[in-house]
N, C-alpha and C. Protein backbone atom coordinates (compact mmCIF):
# COMPACT_ATOMS: atom_id res chain seq x y z
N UNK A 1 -29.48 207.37 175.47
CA UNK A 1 -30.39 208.00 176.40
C UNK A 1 -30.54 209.48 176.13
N UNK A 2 -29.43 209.97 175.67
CA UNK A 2 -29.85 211.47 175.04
C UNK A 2 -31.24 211.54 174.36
N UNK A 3 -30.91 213.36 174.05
CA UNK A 3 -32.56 213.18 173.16
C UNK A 3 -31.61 213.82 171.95
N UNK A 4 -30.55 213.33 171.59
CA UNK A 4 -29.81 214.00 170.47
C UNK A 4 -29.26 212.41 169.73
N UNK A 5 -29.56 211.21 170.44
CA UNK A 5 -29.31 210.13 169.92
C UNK A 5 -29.57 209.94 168.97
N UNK A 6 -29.11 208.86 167.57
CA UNK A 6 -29.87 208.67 166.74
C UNK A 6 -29.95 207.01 166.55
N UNK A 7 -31.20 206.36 166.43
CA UNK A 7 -31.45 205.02 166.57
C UNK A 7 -30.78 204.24 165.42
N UNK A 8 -30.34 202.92 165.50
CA UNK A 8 -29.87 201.68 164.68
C UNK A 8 -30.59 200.40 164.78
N UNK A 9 -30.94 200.01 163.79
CA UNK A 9 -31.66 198.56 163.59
C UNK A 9 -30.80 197.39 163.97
N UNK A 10 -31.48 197.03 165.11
CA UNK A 10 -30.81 196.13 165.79
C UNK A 10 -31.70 194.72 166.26
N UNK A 11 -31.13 193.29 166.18
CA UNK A 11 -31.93 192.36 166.62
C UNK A 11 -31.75 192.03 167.80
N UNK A 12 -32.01 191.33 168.52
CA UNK A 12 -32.16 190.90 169.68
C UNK A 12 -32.80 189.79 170.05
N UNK A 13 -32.43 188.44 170.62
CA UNK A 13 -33.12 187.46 171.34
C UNK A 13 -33.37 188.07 172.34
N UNK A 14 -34.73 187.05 172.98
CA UNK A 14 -35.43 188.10 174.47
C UNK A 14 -35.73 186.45 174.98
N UNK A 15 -35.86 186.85 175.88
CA UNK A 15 -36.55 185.27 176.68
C UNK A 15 -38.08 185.37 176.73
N UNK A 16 -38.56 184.61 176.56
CA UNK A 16 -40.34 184.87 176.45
C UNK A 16 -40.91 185.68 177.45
N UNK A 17 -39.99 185.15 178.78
CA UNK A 17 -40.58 185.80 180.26
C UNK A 17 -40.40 187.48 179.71
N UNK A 18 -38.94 187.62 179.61
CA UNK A 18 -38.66 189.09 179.55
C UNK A 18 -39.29 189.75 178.61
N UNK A 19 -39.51 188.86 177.99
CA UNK A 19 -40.70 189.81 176.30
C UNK A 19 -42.03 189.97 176.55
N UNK A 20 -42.37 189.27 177.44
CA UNK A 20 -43.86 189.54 178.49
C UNK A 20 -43.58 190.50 179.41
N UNK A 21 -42.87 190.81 180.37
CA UNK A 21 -42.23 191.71 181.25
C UNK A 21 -42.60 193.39 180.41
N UNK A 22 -41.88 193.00 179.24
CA UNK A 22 -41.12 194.14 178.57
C UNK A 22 -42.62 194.85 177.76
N UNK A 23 -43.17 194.07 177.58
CA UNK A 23 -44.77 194.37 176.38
C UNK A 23 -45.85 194.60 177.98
N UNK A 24 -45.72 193.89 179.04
CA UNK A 24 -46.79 194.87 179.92
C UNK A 24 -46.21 196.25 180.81
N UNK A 25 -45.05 196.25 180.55
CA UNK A 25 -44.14 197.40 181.41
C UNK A 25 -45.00 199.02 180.27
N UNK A 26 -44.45 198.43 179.07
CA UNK A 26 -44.79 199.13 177.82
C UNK A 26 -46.16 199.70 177.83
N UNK A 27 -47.28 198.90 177.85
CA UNK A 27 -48.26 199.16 178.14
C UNK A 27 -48.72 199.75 178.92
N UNK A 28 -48.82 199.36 179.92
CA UNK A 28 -48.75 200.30 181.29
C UNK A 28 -48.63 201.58 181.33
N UNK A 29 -47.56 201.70 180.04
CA UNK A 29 -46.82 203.26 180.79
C UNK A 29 -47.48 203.88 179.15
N UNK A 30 -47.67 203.06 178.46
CA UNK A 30 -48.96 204.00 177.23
C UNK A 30 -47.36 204.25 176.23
N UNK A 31 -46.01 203.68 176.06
CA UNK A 31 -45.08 204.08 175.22
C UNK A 31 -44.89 202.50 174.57
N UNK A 32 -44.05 202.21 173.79
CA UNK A 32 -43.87 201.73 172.91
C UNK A 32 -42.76 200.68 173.65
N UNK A 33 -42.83 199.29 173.05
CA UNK A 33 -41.94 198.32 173.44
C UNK A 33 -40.26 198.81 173.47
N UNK A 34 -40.10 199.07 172.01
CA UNK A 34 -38.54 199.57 171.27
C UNK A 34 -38.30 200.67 172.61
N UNK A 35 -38.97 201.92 172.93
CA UNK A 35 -38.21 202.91 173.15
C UNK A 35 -38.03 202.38 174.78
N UNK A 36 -39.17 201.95 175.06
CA UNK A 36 -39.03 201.09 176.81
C UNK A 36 -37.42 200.24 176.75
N UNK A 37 -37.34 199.64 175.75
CA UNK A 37 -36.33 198.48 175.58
C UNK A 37 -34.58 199.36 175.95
N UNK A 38 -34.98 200.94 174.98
CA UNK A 38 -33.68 200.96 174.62
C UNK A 38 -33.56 202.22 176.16
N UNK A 39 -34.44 202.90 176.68
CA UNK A 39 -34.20 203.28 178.44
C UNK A 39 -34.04 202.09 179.06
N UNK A 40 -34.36 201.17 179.14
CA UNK A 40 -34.19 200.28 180.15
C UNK A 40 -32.60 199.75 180.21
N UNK A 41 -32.16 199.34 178.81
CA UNK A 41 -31.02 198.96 178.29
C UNK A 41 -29.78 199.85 178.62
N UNK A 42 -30.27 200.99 178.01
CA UNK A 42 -28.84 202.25 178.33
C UNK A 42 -29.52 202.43 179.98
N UNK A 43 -30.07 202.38 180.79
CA UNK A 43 -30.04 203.01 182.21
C UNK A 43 -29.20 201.08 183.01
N UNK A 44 -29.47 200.35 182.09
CA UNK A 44 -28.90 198.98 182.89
C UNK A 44 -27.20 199.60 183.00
N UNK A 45 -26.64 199.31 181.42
CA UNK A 45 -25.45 199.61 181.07
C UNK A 45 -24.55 200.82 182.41
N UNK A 46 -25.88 202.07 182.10
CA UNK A 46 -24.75 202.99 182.80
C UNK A 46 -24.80 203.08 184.65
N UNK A 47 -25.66 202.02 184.82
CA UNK A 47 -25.17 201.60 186.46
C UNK A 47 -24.43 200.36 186.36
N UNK A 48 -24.21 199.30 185.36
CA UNK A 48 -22.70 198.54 185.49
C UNK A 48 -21.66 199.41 185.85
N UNK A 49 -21.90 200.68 184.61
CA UNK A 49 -20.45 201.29 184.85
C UNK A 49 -20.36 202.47 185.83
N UNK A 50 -21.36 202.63 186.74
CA UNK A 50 -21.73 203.64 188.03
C UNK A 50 -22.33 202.41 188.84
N UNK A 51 -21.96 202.07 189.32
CA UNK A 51 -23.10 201.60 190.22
C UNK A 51 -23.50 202.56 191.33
N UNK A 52 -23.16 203.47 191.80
CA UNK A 52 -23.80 203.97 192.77
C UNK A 52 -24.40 205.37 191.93
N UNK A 53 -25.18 204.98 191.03
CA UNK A 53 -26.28 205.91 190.13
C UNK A 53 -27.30 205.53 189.97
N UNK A 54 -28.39 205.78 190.03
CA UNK A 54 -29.73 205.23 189.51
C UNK A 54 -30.62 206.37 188.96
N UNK A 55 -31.91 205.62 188.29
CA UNK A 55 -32.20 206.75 187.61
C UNK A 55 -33.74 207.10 187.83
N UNK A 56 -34.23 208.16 188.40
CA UNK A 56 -35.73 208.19 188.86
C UNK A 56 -35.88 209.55 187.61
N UNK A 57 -37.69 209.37 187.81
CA UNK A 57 -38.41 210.31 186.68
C UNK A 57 -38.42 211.29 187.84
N UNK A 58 -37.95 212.66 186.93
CA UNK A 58 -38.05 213.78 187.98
C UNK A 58 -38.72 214.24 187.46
N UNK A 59 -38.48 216.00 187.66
CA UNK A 59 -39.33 217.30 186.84
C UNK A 59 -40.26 216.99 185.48
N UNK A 60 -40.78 217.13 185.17
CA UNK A 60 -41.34 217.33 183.87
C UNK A 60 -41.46 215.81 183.13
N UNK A 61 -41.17 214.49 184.08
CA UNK A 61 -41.26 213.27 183.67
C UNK A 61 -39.93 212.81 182.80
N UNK A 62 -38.51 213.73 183.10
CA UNK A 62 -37.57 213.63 182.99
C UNK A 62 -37.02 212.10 183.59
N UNK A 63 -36.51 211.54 183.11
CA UNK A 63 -35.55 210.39 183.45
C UNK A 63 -33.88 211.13 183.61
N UNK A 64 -33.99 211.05 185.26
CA UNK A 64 -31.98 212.18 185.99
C UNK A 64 -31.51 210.77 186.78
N UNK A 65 -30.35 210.59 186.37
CA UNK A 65 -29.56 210.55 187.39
C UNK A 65 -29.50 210.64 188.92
N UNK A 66 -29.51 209.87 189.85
CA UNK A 66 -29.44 210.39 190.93
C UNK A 66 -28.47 209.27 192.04
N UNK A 67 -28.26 209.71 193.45
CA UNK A 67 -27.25 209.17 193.59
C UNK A 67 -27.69 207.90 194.47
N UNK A 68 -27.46 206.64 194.58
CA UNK A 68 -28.24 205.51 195.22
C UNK A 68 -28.03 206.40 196.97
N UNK A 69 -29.42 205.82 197.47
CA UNK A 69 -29.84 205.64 198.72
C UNK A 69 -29.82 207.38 199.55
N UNK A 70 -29.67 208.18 197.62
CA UNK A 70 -30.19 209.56 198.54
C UNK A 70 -31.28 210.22 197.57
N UNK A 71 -31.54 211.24 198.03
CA UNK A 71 -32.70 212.03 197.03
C UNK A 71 -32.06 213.31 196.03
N UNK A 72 -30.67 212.77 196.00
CA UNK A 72 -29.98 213.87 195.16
C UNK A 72 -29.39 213.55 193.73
N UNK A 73 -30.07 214.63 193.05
CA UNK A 73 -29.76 214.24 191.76
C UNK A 73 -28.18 214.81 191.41
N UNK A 74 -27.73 214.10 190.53
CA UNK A 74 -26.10 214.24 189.75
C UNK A 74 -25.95 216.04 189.43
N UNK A 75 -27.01 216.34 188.45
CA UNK A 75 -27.00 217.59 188.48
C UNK A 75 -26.83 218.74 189.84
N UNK A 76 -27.30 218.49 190.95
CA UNK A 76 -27.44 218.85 192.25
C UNK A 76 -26.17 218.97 192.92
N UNK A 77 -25.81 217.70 192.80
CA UNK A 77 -24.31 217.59 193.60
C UNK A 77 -22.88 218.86 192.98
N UNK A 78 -23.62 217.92 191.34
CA UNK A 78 -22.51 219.14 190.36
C UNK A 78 -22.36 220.33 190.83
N UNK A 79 -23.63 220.78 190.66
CA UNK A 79 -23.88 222.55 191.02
C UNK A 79 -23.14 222.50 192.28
N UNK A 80 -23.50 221.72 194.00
CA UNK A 80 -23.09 222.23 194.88
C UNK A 80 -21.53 222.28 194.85
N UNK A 81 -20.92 221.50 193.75
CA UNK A 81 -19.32 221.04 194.01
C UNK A 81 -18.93 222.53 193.34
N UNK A 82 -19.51 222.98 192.53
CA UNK A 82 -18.38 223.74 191.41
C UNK A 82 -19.00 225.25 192.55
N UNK A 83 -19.63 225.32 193.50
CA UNK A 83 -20.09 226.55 194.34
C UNK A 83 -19.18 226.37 195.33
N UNK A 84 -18.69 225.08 195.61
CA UNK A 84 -17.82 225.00 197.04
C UNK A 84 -16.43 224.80 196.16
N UNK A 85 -16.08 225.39 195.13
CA UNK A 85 -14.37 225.39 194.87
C UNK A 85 -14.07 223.48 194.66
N UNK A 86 -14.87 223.04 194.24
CA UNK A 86 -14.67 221.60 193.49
C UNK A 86 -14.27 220.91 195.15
N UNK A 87 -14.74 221.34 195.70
CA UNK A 87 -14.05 220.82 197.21
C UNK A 87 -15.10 219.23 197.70
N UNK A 88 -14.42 217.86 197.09
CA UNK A 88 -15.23 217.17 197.64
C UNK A 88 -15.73 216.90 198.79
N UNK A 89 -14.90 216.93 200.15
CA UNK A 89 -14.99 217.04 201.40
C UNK A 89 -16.03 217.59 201.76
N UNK A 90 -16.36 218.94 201.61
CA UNK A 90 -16.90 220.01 201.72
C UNK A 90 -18.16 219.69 201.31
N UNK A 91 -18.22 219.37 199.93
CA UNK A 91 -19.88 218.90 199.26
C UNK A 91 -19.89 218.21 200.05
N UNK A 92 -19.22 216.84 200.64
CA UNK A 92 -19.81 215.62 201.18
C UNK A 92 -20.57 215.79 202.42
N UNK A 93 -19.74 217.17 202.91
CA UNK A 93 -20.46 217.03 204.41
C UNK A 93 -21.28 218.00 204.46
N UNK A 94 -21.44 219.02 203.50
CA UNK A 94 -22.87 220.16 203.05
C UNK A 94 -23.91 218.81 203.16
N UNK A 95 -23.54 217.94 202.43
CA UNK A 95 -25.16 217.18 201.78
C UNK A 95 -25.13 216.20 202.89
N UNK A 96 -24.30 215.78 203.85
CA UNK A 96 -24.68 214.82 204.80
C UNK A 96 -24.24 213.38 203.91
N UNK A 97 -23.36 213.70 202.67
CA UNK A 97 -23.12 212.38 202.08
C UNK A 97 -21.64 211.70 202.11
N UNK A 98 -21.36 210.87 201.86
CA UNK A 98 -20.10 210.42 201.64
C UNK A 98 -18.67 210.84 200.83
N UNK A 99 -18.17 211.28 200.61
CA UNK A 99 -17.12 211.64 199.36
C UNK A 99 -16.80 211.17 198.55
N UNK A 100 -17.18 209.57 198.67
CA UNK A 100 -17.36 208.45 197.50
C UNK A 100 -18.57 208.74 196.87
N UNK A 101 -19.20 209.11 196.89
CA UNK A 101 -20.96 209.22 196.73
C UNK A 101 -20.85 210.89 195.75
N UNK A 102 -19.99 211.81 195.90
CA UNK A 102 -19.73 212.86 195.25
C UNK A 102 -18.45 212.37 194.39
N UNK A 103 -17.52 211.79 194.49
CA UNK A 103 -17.02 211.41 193.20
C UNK A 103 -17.69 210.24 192.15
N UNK A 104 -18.70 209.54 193.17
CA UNK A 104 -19.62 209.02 192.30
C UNK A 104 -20.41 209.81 190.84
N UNK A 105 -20.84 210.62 191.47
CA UNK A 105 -21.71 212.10 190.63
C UNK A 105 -20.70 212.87 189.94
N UNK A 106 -19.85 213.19 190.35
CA UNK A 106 -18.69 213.60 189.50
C UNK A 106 -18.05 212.77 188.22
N UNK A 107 -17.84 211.39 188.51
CA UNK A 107 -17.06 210.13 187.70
C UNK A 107 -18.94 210.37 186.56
N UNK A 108 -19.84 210.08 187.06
CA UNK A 108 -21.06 210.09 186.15
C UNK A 108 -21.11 211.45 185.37
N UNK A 109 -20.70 212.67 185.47
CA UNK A 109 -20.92 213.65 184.56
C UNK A 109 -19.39 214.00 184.15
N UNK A 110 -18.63 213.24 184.32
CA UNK A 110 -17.39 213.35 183.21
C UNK A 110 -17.69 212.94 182.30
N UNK A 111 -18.47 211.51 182.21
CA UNK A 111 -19.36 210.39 181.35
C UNK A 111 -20.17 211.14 180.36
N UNK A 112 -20.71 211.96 181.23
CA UNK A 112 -22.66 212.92 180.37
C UNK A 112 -22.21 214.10 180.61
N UNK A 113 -21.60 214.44 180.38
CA UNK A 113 -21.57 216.37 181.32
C UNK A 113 -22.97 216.56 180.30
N UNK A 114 -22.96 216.38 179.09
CA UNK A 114 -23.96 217.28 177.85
C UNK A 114 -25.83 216.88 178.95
N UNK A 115 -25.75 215.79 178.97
CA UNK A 115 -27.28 215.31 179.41
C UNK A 115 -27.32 215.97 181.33
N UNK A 116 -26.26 216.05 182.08
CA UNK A 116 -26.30 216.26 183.26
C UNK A 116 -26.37 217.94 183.41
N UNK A 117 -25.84 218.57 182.34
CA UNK A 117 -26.00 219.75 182.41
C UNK A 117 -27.52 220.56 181.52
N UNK A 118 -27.78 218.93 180.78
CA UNK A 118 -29.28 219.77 180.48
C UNK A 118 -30.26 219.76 181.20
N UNK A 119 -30.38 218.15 182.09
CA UNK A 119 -30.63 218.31 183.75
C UNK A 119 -31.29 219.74 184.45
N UNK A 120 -29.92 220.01 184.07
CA UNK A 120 -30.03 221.48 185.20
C UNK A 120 -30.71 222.26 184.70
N UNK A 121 -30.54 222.25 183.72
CA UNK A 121 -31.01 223.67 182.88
C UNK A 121 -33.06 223.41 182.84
N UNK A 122 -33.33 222.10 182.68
CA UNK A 122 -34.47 222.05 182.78
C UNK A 122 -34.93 222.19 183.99
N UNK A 123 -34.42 221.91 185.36
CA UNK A 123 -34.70 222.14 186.58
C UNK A 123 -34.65 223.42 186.87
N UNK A 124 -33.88 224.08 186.34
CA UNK A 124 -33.85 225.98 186.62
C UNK A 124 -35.34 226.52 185.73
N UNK A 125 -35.57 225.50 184.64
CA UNK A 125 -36.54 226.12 183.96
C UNK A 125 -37.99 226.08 184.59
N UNK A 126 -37.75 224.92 185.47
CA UNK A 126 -38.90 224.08 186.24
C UNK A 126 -39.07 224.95 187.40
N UNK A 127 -37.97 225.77 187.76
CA UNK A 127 -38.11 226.76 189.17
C UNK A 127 -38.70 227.93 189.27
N UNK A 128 -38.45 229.09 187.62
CA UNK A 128 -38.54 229.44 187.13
C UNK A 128 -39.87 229.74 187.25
N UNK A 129 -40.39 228.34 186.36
CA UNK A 129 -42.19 228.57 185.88
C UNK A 129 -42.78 228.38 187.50
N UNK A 130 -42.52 227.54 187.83
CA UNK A 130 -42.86 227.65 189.44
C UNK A 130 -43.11 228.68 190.50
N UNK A 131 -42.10 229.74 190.55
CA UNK A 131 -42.07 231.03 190.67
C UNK A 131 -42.82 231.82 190.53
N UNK A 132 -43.03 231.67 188.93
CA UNK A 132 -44.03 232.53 188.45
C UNK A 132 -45.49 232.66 188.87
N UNK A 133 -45.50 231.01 189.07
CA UNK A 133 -46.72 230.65 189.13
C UNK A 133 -47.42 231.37 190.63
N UNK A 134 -46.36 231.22 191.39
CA UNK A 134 -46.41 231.56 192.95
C UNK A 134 -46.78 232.75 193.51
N UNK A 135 -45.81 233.85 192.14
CA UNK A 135 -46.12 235.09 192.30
C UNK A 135 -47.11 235.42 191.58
N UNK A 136 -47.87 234.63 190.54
CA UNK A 136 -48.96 235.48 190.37
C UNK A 136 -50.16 234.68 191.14
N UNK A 137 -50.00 233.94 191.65
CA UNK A 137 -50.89 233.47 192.60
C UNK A 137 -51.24 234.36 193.98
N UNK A 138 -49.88 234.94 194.24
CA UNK A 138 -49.82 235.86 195.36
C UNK A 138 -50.74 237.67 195.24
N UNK A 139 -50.46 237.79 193.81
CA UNK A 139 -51.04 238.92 193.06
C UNK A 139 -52.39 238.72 193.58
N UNK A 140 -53.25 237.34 193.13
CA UNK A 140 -54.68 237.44 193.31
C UNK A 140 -55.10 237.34 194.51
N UNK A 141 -54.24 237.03 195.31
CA UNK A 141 -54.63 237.39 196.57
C UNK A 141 -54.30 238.38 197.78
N UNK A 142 -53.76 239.28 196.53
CA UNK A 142 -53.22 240.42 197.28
C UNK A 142 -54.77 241.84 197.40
């Protein structure tokens, strides 16, 4: 799922249904069967081994991490934990969430720290241009 991955030729049986599934999902979204196959595949895998992770398109059509049944992304939680002194308690009840639900996000970027921390970095970049945009919007109507 990185963008530092590098691909391997690999076969695969598919069930007809799922190879129909998989070729109009593809379509739809204007990308390619293979690369649909291998997000779908690594985002299955890493909620076996998280289950309380899922993964929505954020900023910039980014595919993040985020934590089931809230609107907070992994990166998010990170940031608020390492501001409150790694204090899970503390995050849990800043965000109104559980403390299972922040070692959830925590146990997931021991996993990715590299992809959860580029996350961020694109979301600061996303705030950033946003900003900008705001203040020179404010300029022309000053």
């Amino acid at each position: 799922m990185g963008t530092h991955d590098t691909t391997v030729q690999r076969s695969f049986r598919l069930s007809r249904r799922t190879l129909e599934l998989l070729d109009a999902m593809a379509q739809a979204a204007g990308g390619s069967r293979n690369s649909l196959a291998d997000r779908l595949l690594g985002e299955a895998i890493r909620t076996e081994t998280h289950p309380l992770i899922r993964f929505q398109t954020g900023a910039a059509g980014r595919r993040q991490p985020l934590l089931v049944g809230t609107r907070l992304y992994v990166h998010q939680v990170i940031a608020t934990l390492r501001a409150s002194d790694n204090d899970v308690r503390a995050v849990a009840d800043y965000l109104g969430i559980h403390p299972r639900q922040v070692q959830a996000a925590l146990a997931y970027y021991a996993d990715f720290a590299e992809e959860v921390d580029e996350d961020a970095a694109a979301a600061r970049r996303l705030e950033q241009e946003e900003r900008a945009r705001w203040e020179r919007q404010q300029q022309v109507l000053a």
